[in-house]
Each structure stands twice: as C-alpha cells, then as structure tokens.
Protein backbone atom coordinates (compact mmCIF):
# COMPACT_ATOMS: atom_id res chain seq x y z
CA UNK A 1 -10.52 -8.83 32.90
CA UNK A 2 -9.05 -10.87 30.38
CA UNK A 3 -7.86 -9.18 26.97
CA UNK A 4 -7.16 -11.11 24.26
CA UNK A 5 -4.35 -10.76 21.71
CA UNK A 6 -6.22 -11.07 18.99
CA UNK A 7 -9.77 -12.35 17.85
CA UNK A 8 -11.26 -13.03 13.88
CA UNK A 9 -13.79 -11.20 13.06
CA UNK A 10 -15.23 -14.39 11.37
CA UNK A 11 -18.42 -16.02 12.79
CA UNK A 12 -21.39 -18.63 11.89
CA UNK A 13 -22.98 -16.36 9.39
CA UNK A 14 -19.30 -16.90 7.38
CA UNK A 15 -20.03 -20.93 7.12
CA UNK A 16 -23.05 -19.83 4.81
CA UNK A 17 -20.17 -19.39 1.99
CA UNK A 18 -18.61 -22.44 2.80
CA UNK A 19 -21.38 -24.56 2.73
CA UNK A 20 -21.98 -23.53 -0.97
CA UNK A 21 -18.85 -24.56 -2.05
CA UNK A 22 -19.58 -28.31 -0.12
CA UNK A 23 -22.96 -28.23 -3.02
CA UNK A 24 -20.53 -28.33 -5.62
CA UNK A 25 -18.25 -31.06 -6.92
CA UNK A 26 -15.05 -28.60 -6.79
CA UNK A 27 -13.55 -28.22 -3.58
CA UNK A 28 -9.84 -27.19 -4.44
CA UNK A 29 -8.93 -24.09 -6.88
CA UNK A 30 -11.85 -23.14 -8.84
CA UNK A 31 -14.24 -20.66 -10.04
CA UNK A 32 -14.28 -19.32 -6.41
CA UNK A 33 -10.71 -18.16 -6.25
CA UNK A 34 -10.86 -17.10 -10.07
CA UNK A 35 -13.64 -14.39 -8.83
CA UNK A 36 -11.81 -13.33 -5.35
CA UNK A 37 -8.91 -13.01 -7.89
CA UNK A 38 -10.42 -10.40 -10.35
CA UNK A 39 -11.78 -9.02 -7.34
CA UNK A 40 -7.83 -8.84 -5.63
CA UNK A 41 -7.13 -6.82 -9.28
CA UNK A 42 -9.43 -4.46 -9.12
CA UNK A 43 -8.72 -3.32 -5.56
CA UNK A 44 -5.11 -2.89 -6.14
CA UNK A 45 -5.69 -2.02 -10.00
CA UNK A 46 -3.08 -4.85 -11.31
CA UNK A 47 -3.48 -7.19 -14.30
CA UNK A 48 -2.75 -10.49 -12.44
CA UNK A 49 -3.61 -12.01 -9.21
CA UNK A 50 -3.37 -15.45 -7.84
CA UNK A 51 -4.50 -16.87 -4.34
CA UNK A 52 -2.23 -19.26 -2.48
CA UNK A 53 -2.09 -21.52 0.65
CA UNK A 54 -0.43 -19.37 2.72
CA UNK A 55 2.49 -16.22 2.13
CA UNK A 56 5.02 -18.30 2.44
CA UNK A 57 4.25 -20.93 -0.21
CA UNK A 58 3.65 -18.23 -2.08
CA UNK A 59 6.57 -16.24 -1.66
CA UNK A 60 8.36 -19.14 -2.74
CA UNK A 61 7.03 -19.70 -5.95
CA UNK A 62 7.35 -16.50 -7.13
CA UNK A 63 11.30 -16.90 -6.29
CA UNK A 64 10.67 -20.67 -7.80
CA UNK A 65 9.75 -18.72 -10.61
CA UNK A 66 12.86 -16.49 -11.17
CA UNK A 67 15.24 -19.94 -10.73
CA UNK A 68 17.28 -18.33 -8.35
CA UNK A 69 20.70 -19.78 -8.25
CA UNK A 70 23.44 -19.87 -5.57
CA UNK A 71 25.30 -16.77 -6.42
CA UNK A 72 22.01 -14.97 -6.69
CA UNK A 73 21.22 -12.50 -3.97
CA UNK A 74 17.96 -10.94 -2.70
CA UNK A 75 18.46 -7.73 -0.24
CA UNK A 76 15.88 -7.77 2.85
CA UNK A 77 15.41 -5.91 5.67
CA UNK A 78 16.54 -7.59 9.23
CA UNK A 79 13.69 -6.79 11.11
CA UNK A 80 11.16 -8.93 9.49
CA UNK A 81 9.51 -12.46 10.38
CA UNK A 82 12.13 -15.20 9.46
CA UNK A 83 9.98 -16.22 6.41
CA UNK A 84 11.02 -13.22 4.55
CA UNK A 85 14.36 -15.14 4.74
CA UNK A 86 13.57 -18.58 4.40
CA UNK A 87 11.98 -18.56 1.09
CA UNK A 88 14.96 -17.36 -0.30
CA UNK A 89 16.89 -19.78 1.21
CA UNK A 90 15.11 -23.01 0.26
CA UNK A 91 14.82 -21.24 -3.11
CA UNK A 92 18.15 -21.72 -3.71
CA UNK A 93 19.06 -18.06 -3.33
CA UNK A 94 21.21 -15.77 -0.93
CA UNK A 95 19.53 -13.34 1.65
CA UNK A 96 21.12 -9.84 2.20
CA UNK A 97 19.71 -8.10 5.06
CA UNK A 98 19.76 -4.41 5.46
CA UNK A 99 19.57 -2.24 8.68
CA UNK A 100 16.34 -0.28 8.75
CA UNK A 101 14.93 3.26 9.49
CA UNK A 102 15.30 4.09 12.93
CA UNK A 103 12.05 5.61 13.34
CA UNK A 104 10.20 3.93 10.99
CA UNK A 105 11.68 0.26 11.02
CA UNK A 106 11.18 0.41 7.46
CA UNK A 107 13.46 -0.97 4.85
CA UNK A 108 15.12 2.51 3.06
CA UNK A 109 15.73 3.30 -0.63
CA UNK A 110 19.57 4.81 0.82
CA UNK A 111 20.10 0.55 2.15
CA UNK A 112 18.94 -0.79 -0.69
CA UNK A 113 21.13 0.93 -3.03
CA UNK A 114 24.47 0.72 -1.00
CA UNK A 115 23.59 -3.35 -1.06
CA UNK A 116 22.88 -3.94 -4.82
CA UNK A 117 25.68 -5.63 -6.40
CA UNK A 118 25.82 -7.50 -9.95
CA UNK A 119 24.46 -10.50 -7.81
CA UNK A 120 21.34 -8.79 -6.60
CA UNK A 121 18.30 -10.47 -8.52
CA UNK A 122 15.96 -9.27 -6.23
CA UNK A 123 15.17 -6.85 -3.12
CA UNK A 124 12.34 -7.80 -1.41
CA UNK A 125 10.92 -4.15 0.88
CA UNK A 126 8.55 -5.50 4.18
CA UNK A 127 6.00 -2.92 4.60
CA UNK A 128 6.23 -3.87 8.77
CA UNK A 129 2.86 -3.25 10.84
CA UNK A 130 0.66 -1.91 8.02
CA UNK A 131 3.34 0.63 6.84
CA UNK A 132 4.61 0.81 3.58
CA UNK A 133 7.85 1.11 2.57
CA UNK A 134 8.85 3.96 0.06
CA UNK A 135 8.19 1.85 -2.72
CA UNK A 136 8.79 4.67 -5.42
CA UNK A 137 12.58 5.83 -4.13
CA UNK A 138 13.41 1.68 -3.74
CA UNK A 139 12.74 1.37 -7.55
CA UNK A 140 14.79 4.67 -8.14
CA UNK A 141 17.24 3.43 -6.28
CA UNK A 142 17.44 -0.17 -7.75
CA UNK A 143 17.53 1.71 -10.97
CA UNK A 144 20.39 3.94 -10.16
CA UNK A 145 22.59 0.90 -8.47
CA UNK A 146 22.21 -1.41 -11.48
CA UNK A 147 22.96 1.36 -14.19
CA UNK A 148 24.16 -1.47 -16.24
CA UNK A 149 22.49 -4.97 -17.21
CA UNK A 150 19.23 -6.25 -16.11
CA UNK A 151 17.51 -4.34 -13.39
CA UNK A 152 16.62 -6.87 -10.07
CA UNK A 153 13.11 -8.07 -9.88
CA UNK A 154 11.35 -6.41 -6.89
CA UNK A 155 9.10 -8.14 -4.60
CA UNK A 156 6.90 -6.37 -1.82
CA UNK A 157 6.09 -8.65 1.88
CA UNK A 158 2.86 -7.16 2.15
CA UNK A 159 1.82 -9.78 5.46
CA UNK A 160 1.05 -6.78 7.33
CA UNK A 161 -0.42 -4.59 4.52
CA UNK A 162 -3.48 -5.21 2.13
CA UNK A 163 -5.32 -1.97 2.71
CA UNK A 164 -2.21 0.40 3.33
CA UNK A 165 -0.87 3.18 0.92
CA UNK A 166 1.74 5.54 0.67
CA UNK A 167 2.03 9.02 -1.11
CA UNK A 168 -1.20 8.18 -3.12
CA UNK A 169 -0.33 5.17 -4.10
CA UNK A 170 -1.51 1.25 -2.80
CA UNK A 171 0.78 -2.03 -2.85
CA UNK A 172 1.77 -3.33 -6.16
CA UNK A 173 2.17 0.25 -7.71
CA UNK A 174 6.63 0.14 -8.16
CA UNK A 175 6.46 -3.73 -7.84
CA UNK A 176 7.21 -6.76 -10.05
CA UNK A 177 5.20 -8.61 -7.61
CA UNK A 178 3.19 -8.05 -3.66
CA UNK A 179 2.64 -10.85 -1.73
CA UNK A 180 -0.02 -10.85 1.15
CA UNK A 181 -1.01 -13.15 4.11
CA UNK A 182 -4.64 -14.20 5.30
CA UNK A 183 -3.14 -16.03 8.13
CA UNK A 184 -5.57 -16.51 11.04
CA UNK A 185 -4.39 -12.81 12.54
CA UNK A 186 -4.42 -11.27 9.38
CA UNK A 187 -6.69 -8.03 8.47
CA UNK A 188 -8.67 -10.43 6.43
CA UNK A 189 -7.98 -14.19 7.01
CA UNK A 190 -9.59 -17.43 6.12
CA UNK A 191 -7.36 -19.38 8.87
CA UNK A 192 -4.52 -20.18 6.36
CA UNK A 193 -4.04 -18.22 2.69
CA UNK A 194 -2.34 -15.51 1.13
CA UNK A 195 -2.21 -14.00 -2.50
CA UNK A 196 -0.20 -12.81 -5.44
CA UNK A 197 -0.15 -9.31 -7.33
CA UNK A 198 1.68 -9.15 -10.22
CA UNK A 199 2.82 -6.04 -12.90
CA UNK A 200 5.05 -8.70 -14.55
CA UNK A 201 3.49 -10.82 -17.31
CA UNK A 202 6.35 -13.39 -17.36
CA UNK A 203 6.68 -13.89 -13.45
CA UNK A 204 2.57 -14.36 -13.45
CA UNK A 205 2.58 -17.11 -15.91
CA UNK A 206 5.78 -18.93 -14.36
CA UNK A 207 4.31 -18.60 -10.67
CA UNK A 208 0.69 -19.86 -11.87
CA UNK A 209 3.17 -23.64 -12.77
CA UNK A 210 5.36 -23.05 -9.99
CA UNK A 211 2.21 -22.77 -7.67
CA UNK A 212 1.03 -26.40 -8.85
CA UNK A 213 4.52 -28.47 -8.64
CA UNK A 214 5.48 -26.68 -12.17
CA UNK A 215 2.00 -28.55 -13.91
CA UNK A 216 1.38 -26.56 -16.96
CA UNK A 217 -2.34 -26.97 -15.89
CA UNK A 218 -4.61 -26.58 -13.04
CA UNK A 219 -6.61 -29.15 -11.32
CA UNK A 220 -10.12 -26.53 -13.06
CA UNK A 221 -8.34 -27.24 -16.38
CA UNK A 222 -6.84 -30.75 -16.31
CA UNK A 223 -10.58 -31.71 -15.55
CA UNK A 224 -12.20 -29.16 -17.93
CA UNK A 225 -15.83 -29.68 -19.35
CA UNK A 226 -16.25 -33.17 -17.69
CA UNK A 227 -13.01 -34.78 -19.97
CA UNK A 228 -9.25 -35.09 -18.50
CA UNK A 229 -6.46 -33.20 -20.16
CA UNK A 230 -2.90 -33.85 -20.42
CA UNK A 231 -0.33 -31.85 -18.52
CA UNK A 232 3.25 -31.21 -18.86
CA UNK A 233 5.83 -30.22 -16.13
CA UNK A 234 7.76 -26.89 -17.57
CA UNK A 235 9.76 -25.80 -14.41
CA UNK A 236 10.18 -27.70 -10.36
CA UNK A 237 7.04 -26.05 -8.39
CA UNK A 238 5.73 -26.33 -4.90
CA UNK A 239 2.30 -26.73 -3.79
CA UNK A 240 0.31 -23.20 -3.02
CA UNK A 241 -2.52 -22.95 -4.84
CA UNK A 242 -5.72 -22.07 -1.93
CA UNK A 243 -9.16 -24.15 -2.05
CA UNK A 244 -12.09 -22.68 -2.77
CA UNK A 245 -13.55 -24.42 0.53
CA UNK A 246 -11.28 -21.15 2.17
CA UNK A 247 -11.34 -18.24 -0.68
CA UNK A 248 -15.24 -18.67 -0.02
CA UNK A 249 -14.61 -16.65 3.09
CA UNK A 250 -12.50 -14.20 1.74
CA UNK A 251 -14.47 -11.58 -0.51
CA UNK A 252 -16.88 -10.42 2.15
CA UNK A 253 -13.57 -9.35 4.35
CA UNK A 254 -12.06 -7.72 0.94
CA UNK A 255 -15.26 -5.74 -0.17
CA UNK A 256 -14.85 -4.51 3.88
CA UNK A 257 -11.53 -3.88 4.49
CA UNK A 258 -11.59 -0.24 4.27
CA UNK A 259 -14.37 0.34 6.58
CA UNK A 260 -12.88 -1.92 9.02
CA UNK A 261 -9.74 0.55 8.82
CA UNK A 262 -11.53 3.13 10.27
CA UNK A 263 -11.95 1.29 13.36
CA UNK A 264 -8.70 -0.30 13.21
CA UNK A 265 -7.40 3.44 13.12
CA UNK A 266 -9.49 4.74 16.22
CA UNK A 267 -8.06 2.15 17.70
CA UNK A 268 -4.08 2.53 17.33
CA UNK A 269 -4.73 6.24 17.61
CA UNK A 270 -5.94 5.69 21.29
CA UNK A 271 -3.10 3.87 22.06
CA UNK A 272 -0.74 6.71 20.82
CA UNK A 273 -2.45 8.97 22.47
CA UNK A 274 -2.28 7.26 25.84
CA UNK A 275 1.18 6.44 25.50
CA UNK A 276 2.56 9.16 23.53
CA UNK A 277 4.21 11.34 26.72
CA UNK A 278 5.22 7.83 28.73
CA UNK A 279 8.71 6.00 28.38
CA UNK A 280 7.58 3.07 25.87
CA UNK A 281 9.02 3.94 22.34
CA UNK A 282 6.35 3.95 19.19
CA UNK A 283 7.12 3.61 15.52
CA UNK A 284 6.85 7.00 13.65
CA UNK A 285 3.63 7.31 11.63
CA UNK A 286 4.22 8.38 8.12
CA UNK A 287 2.57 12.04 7.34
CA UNK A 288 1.93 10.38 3.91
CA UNK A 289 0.66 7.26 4.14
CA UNK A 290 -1.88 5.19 5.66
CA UNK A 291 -1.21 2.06 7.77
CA UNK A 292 -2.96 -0.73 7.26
CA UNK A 293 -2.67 -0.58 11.28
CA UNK A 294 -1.74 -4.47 11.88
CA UNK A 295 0.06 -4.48 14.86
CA UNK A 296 0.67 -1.88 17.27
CA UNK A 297 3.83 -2.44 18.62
CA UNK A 298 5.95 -0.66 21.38
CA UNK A 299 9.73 -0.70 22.62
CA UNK A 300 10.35 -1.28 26.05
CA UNK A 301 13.71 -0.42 26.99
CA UNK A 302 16.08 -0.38 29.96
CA UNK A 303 16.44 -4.57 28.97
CA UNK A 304 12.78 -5.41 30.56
CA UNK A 305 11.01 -6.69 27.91
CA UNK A 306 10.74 -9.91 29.02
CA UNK A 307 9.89 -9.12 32.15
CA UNK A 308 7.18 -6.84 31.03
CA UNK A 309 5.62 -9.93 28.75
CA UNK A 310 5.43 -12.02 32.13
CA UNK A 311 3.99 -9.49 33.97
CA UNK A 312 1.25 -8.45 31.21
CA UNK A 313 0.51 -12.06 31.08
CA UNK A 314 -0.05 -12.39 34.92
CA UNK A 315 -2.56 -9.88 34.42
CA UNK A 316 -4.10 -11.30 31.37
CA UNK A 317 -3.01 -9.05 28.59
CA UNK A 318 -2.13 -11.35 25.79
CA UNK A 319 0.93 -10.08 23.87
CA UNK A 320 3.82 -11.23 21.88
CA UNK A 321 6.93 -10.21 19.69
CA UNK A 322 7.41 -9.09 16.33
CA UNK A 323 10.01 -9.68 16.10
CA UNK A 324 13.55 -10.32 16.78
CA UNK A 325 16.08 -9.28 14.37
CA UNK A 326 16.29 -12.46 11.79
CA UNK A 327 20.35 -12.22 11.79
CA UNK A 328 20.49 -12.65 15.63
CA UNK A 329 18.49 -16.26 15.12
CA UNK A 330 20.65 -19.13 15.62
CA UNK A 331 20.50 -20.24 12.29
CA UNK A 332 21.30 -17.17 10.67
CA UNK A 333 23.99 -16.17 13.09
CA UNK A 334 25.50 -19.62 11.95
CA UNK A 335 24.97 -19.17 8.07
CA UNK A 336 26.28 -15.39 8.59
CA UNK A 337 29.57 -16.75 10.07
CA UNK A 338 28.65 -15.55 13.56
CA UNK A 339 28.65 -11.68 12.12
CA UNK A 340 27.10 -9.03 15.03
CA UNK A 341 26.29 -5.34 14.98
CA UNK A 342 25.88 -5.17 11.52
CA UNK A 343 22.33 -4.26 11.86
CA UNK A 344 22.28 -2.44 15.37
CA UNK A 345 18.81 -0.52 14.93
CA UNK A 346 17.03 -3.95 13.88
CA UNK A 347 18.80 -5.70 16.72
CA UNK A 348 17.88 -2.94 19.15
CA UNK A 349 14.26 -3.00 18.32
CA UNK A 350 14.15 -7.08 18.37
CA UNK A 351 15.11 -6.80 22.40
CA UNK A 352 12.77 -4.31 23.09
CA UNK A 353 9.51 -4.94 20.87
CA UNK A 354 6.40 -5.94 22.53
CA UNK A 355 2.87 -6.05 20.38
CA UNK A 356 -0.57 -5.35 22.00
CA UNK A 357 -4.22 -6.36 21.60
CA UNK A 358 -5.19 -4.68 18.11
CA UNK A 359 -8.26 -5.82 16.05
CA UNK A 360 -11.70 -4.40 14.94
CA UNK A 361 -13.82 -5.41 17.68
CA UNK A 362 -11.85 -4.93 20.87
CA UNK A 363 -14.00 -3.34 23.31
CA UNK A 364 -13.14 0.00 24.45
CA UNK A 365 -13.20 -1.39 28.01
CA UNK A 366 -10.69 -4.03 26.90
CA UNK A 367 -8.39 -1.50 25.78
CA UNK A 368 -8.94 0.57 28.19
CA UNK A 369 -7.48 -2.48 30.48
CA UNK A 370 -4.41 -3.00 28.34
CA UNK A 371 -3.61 0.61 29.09
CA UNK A 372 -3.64 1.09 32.19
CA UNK A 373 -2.17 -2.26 32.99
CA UNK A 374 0.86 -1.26 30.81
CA UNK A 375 1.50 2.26 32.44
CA UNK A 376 0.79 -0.09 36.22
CA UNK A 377 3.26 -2.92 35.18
CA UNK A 378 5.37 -1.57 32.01
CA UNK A 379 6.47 1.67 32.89
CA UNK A 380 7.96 1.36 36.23
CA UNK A 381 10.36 -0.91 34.42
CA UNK A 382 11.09 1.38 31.83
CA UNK A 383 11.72 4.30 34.70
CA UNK A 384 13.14 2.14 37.05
C-alpha cells in the first residue's frame, strides 16, 4: 500500500468557481476576495480582513506596516517554520526566539514576559499543529512587562490554525493581528494564499498599501467605474494581495471547515489511541481548546529519526519534519553568533519530530497502514 502524506480535498467540481471568474474582465483582487473577506470577519468576528498571496507575504506587510527598524525586536518561539523568522528579518527587524512548553511546544505567556525589553515592538505566538497558544495570559503578560510606554503590537502565526480555539475563544480574540496560510497542505488551500485578521484600525489601513508596493489604491479602485484614478505611494510595500482566479476556491472550504474538523479529529484521535502506551512521544492536547488538528506529529527518540523517515519511506509512508529548531539553521546559528542550548526543549523536539499522513479523506485502511508500519519499523528503534 502506498499512503500518502497529504492529499487536497479539491477536485473538478472546484474549477466551476474558477471558470466564473475567467467570464469576467477582473482576474486579480476584486469583488471575489472582497466577499471571502467579509466572509473571513464573520467567522472569526473581527472588523478587518484582507487575503494575500501567501503567509509569508503577508506576514511581511503587516511588519512593513509597523516600519520596524534595526533596534526593534519581535520575540518568537524557536520551534516554528523559518518564515516566522524571516519576515522579520527582511523587515528590517530583530528576531528573539523563546524556548517553548515542553509538553505543549507552545510559545508561553512566562517566555514572553522574561524576553520583553524596551526594544520589543512585537511578539509574534505560533499556534503549532492546530493548537493555540494562550493568547489571553501572552497579552497579560506583554502588559505587565511593558508597564511603561507603548505596549508591543502582537501578531498571531496562525499557518496551522484557522478553525482552532482556546478557552472559548477563536484566533484574533487578544491579537493586533492573525495571519493564516492556504498553502497547498493547508486545512483550506487554494494552492498558494493566506489572509489577514485585524483588531487594529491603523495596522489594517497601513497593511492594505503595504500589500500593493505601498499604492494608496488597489488595482479594483485605480480602475474604478470604467475611468483610471491616480495613486500615490504613502509607505515601501511588497506585493501580496491574492487573485480572485484563487479566492474563487476558497469560500466553499471556509463555509466547511468545521465539519471537516470532525473528521480531522477522528482521525488524530486514532492515532493517539494507537500510539498512546508505545515509546513515540505526542504533544499534550489542551483540556481547553480545540486543535485545528493540522499535523499530527510524533518524537522519535533514542537519535533514530532519520532512520525511521528512511525506513517509513521504504515502505511507502510519506512523512516529513516540522520542524527543526530555527536557531540550530545555519543561518541563524551564524546571525546568533554561533549561540547553543539556549533553547534545549525546541532543539530536542527538532531531532526527534516526525509528521504523519493527516487529512480529511484518508482511508481508514490507509491509516490503518501507517500504524502498524510505525509500531513494525519505528518502535524497535525507539526500544532498541
């Protein structure tokens, strides 16, 4: 048998949406994305949404947005994909990683306020996996730390989290601003794409320029009612604004994404239950939230990761990592000044993660495979 890593849940019946965009004359960001926006707000109950190209791009123009400068500082977790970290960089900004929870792999509220300093403009929680992070004790904590002058901007990574929620309350709740993916693997995807939430009135009209190379205007409005408008540049921008050609596919997958949980759940549950007794480690569930189940990842100690990957690939279980510790890549460990075991728990879980086949329509014999291939080929490693 051959199981998959991951497959979309998008098929021909999807091109039906895309096809009405091709009858119009407006193939880039239009009246599509404006309703898949309002429809973004209402789901997470915010006043402002925007769609980008991808989380990245938009990640960096909300920090475009904010003008970070050299000095300025923006605390992240370690164990996170390297993006988190790169937008600040090419932002102009510092990143300040932060060990994580143990158990959880989550960023903490007790990190974040033993790392805010009078440079911190920003901390920037990744809710890893489809768990959130404890987004209410981060902005106590912020609060507490910077007792005096402005209090930093906070930013959630929600890549892995659209549908998730913690103590009763959904993404975007204790936030300036939540940034999601639709990347091809994504809970909802349209290949490429990703999104802004914003509580902040002043960040959402600085990102909408920054979004569009700083243009005071979008392409909709520089063209509106058949007559060109002038524009004016207010602030340097990057390019992330998403097409309608790919929102089209997008609001089906959002008016479904909380049915699809349900099976996403049954799912990860199985897996916890078949490997709950064995040697693999698992990330502790949260009694109060609800994971947006994205990945389900496990550790494999006793240094055989890698040979567990090869041997789950022999026997056709697609997997992969996520992720190693960001401070332990070469180019960090170089802009760091060669610093090591300042963030042993994120370091510790970057040897030893291993992600497995998780998406809505994996078969049950499928899974069935991955399991007992991993206790055949996985544990004996771990034991050995």
């Amino acid at each position: 048998m051959n199981a998959e890593f991951y497959r979309h849940p998008l098929s021909k019946a999807d091109a039906a949406a895309v096809a009405a965009v091709l009858d119009t004359p407006f193939l880039t960001t239009g009246k599509v994305c404006a309703s898949v926006e309002r429809q973004i707000e209402s789901y997470f109950g915010v006043p402002h949404a925007v769609l980008m190209n991808s989380w990245t791009n938009g990640a960096f123009a909300v920090l475009l947005a904010m003008e970070l400068q050299p000095s300025d500082e923006v605390i992240i977790p370690a164990m996170t994909f390297i993006a988190t970290a790169n937008v600040i960089v090419l932002a102009g900004g510092t990143p300040v990683f932060v060990d994580v929870d143990p158990r959880t792999l989550l960023m903490t509220p007790e990190s974040v306020e033993k790392a805010v300093t009078a440079r911190t403009r920003a901390v920037m929680p990744v809710h890893l996996y489809g768990q959130m992070c404890d987004m209410r004790g981060i902005r106590h904590a912020v609060s507490r730390a910077r007792s005096v002058g402005s209090e930093p901007i906070i930013i959630e990574d929600c890549a892995h989290c659209f549908e998730g929620a913690r103590d009763g309350y959904k993404p975007g709740r204790y936030s300036d601003a939540a940034i999601f993916s639709f990347y091809a693997t994504k809970n909802i995807t349209c290949g490429e794409g990703g999104a802004a939430i914003f509580n902040s009135e002043k960040l959402y009209q600085r990102t909408l320029e920054t979004r569009s190379h700083g243009m005071s205007a979008t392409a909709i409005d520089r063209f509106r009612e058949g007559r060109y408008n002038h524009w004016d540049m207010n602030r340097l921008g990057t390019k992330a604004n998403l097409p309608d050609l790919l929102a089209a596919l997008l609001p089906k997958q959002i008016a479904a994404i909380d049915q699809r949980l349900i099976e996403r759940k049954r799912l990860a549950e199985r897996y916890r239950s078949a490997f709950e007794a064995g040697p693999l480690r698992l990330v502790e569930q949260i009694g109060t939230g609800v994971s947006a189940e994205h990945l389900f990842v496990v550790g494999v100690g006793n240094g055989a990761r890698d040979v567990a990957i090869a041997r789950l690939n022999e026997a056709r279980v697609g997997v992969t990592v996520n992720y190693r510790s960001v401070p332990e890549t070469s180019f960090y460990r170089r802009r760091l000044g060669g610093l090591v075991n300042e963030w042993p728990v994120a370091k510790k879980w970057g040897d030893e993660t291993l992600s497995l086949p998780l998406f809505p329509n994996l078969s049950q014999a499928e899974q069935d495979y991955v399991i007992a291939t991993v206790r055949r080929v996985v544990y004996p490693l771990v034991d050995a």
